[in-house]
Protein backbone atom coordinates (compact mmCIF):
# COMPACT_ATOMS: atom_id res chain seq x y z
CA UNK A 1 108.87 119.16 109.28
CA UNK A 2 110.83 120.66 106.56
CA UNK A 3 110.28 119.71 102.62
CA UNK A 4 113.23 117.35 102.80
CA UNK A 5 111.70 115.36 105.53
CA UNK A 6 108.26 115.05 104.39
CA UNK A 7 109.17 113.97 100.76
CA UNK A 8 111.17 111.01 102.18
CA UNK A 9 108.05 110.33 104.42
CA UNK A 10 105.95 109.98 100.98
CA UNK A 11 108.57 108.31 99.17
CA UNK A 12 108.79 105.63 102.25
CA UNK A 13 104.79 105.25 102.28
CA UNK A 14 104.64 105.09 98.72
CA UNK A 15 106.71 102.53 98.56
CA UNK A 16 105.36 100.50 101.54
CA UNK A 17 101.71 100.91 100.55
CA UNK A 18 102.58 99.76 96.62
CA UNK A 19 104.57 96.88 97.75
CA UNK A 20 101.38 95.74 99.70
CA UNK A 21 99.12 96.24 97.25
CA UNK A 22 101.19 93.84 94.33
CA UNK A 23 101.62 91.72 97.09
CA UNK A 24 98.05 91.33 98.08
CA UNK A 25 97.73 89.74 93.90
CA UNK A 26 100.20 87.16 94.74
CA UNK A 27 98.92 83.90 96.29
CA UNK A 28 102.45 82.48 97.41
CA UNK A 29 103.28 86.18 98.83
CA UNK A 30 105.05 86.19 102.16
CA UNK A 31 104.09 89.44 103.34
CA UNK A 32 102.94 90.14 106.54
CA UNK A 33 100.10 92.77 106.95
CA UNK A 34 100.33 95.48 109.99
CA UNK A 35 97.68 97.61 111.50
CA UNK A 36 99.20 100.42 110.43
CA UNK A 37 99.53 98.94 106.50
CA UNK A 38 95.97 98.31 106.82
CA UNK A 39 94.52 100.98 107.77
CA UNK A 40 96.41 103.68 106.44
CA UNK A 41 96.19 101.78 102.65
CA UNK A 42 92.24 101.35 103.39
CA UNK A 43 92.68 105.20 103.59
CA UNK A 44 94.51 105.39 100.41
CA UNK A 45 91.95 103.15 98.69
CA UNK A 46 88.97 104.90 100.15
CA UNK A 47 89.75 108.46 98.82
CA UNK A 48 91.27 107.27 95.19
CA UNK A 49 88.22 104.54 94.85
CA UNK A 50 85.89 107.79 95.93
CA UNK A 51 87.71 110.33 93.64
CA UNK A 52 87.27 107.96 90.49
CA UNK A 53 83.78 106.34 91.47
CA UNK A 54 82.22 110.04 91.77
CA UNK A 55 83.98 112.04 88.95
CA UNK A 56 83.39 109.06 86.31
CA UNK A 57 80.90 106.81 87.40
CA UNK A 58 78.47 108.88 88.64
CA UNK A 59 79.77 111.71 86.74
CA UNK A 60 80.12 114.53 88.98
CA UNK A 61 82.56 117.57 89.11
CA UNK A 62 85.54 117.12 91.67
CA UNK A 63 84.50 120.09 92.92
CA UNK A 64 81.51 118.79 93.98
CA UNK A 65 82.57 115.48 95.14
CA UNK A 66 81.31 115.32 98.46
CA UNK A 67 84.31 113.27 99.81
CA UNK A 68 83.51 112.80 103.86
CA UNK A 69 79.98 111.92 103.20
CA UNK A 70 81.03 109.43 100.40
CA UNK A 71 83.81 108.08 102.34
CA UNK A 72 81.63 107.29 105.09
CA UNK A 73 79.32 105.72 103.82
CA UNK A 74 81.74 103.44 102.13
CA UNK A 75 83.76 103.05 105.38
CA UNK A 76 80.29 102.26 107.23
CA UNK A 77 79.90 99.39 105.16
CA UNK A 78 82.95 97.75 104.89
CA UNK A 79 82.73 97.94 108.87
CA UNK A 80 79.31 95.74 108.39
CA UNK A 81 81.03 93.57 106.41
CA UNK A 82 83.91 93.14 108.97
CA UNK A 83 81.15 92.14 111.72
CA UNK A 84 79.66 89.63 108.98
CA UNK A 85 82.66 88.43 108.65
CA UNK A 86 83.45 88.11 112.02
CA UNK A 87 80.32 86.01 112.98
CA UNK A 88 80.84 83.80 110.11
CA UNK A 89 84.06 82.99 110.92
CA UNK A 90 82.63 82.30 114.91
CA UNK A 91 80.19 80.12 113.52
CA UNK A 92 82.24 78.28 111.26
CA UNK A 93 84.69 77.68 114.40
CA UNK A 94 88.12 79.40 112.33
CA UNK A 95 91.12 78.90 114.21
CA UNK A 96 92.31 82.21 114.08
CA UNK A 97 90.83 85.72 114.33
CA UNK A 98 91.71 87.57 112.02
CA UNK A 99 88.46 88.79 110.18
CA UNK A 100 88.33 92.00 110.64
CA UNK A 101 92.10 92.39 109.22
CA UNK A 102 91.41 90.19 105.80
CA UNK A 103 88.25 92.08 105.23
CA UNK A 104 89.99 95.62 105.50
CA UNK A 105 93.02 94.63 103.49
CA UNK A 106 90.00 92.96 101.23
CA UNK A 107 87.66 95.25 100.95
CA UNK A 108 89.18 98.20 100.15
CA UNK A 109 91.38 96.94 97.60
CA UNK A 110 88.70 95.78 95.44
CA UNK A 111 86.63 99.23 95.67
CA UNK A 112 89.68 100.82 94.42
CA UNK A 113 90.10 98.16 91.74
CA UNK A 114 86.05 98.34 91.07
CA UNK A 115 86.24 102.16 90.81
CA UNK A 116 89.29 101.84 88.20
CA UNK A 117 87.42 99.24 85.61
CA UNK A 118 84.71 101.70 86.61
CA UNK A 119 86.49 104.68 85.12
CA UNK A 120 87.80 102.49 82.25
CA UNK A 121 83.97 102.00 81.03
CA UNK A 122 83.17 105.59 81.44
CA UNK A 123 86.11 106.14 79.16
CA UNK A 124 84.64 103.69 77.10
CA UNK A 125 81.29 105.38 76.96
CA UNK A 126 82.55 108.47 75.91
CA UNK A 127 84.31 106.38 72.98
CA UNK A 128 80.82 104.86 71.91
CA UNK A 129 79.63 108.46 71.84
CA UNK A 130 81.10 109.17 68.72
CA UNK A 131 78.88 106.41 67.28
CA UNK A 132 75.89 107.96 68.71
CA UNK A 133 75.89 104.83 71.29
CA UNK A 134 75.07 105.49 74.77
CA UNK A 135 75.07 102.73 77.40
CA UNK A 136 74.76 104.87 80.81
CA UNK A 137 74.81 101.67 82.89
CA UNK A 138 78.12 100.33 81.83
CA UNK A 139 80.18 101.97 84.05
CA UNK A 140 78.45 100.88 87.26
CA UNK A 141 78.23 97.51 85.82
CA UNK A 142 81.41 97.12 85.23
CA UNK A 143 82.59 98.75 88.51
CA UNK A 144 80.76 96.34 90.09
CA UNK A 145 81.81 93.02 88.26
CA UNK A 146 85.57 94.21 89.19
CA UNK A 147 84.47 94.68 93.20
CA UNK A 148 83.00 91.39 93.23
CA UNK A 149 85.52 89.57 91.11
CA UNK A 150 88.44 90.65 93.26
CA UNK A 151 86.46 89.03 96.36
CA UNK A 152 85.39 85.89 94.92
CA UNK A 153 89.28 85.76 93.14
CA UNK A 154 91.38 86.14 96.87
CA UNK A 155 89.09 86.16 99.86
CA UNK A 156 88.56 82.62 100.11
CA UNK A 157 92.50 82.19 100.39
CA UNK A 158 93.09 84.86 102.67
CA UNK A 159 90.58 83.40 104.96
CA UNK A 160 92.39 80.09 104.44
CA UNK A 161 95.82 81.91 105.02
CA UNK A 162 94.91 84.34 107.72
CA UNK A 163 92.00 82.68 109.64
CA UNK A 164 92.77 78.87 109.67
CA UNK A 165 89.62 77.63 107.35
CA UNK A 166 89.35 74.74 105.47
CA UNK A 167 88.95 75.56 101.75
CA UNK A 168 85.37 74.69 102.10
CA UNK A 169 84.79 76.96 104.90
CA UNK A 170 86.76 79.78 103.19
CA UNK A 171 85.12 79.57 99.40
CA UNK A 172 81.35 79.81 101.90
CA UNK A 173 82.47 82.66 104.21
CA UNK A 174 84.18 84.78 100.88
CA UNK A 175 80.24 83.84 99.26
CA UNK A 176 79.02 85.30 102.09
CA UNK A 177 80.49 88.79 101.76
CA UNK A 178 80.32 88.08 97.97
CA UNK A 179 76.40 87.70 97.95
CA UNK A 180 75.76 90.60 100.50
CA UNK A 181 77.90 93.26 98.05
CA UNK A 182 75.97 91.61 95.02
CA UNK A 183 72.85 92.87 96.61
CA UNK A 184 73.92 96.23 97.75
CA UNK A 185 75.49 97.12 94.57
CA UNK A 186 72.45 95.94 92.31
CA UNK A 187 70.22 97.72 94.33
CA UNK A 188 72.46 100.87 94.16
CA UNK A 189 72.92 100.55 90.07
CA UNK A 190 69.97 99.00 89.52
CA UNK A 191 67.61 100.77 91.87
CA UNK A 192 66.72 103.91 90.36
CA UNK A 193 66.22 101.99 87.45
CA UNK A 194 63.30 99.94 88.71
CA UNK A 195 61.75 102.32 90.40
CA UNK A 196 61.23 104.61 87.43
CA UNK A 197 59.80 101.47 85.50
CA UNK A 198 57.68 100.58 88.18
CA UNK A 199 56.58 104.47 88.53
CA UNK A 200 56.45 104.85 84.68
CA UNK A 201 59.24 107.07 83.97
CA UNK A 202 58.58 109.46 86.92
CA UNK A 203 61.57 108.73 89.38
């Protein structure tokens, strides 16, 4: 493939992939998702929404980001979610089946969007430094208010959209996914915490 040929294959993703993701913001948007839109933006997501959760978040160098481990981890999970989803939506009799595709266009969306307000607060941190102010947890905090804001905000429609629910059904099967990343992510932030209280400063 020559330079030509590949730029115009960027260009064309570029554009396909940011289309999707304004789209995916707007309620009334006629868009319709494709495997390949899904997965390859999930992609996207996963190794920006890595990049920034690692080098500001948690503060490491990019060279030592360790991005397959990271990445799998995160793709692990949002494949649990997807098979959370998927019962739910069984036992809450949805008309159509398309869990698995709301909670990858979903998902990764708001990890990208959680790992961007998550930057923003680093930023912020580093601003409060020249006040000798330090607030270590507000980056993870904040990441994780975005993540779970972005779920509760546009789940529940997609599920009405996408898998035939009633806006009852929908608001309880986006709490479901909403309540099970509220207690991963506290226990990730908030974990290390506890434990050194608990083991008095040693962890």
């Amino acid at each position: 493939m020559d330079l030509s040929a590949a730029l115009d294959l960027i260009k064309s993703y570029a554009k396909m992939h940011g289309e999707a993701f304004l789209a995916f913001f707007k309620r009334d948007s006629a868009q319709r998702w494709t495997f390949e839109q899904v997965f390859t933006g999930g992609l996207i997501y996963l190794i920006l929404g890595v990049t920034l959760q690692d080098r500001f978040i948690s503060d490491i160098r990019s060279a030592d980001i360790q991005w397959i481990d990271r990445a799998l981890v995160e793709a692990v999970f949002w494949v649990t979610i997807g098979i959370l989803v998927e019962i739910t939506l069984r036992l809450m009799r949805a008309t159509r089946d398309h869990g698995l595709l709301v909670t990858f266009r979903v998902m990764p969306i708001a990890f990208l969007c959680g790992a961007y307000a998550g930057a923003l607060g680093y930023l912020f941190c580093r601003g409060l430094a020249f006040f000798n102010l330090e607030f270590r947890y507000l980056p993870p905090i904040v990441n994780m208010s975005a993540q779970l804001t972005i779920i509760a905000a546009y789940m529940p429609a997609k599920f009405r959209r996408y898998c035939g629910l009633q806006k009852g059904k929908s608001i309880s099967a986006a709490a479901v996914v909403f309540l099970t990343c509220l207690v991963v992510d506290s226990v990730v932030v908030f974990g290390p915490l506890v434990m050194s209280i608990l083991y008095g400063g040693k962890v």
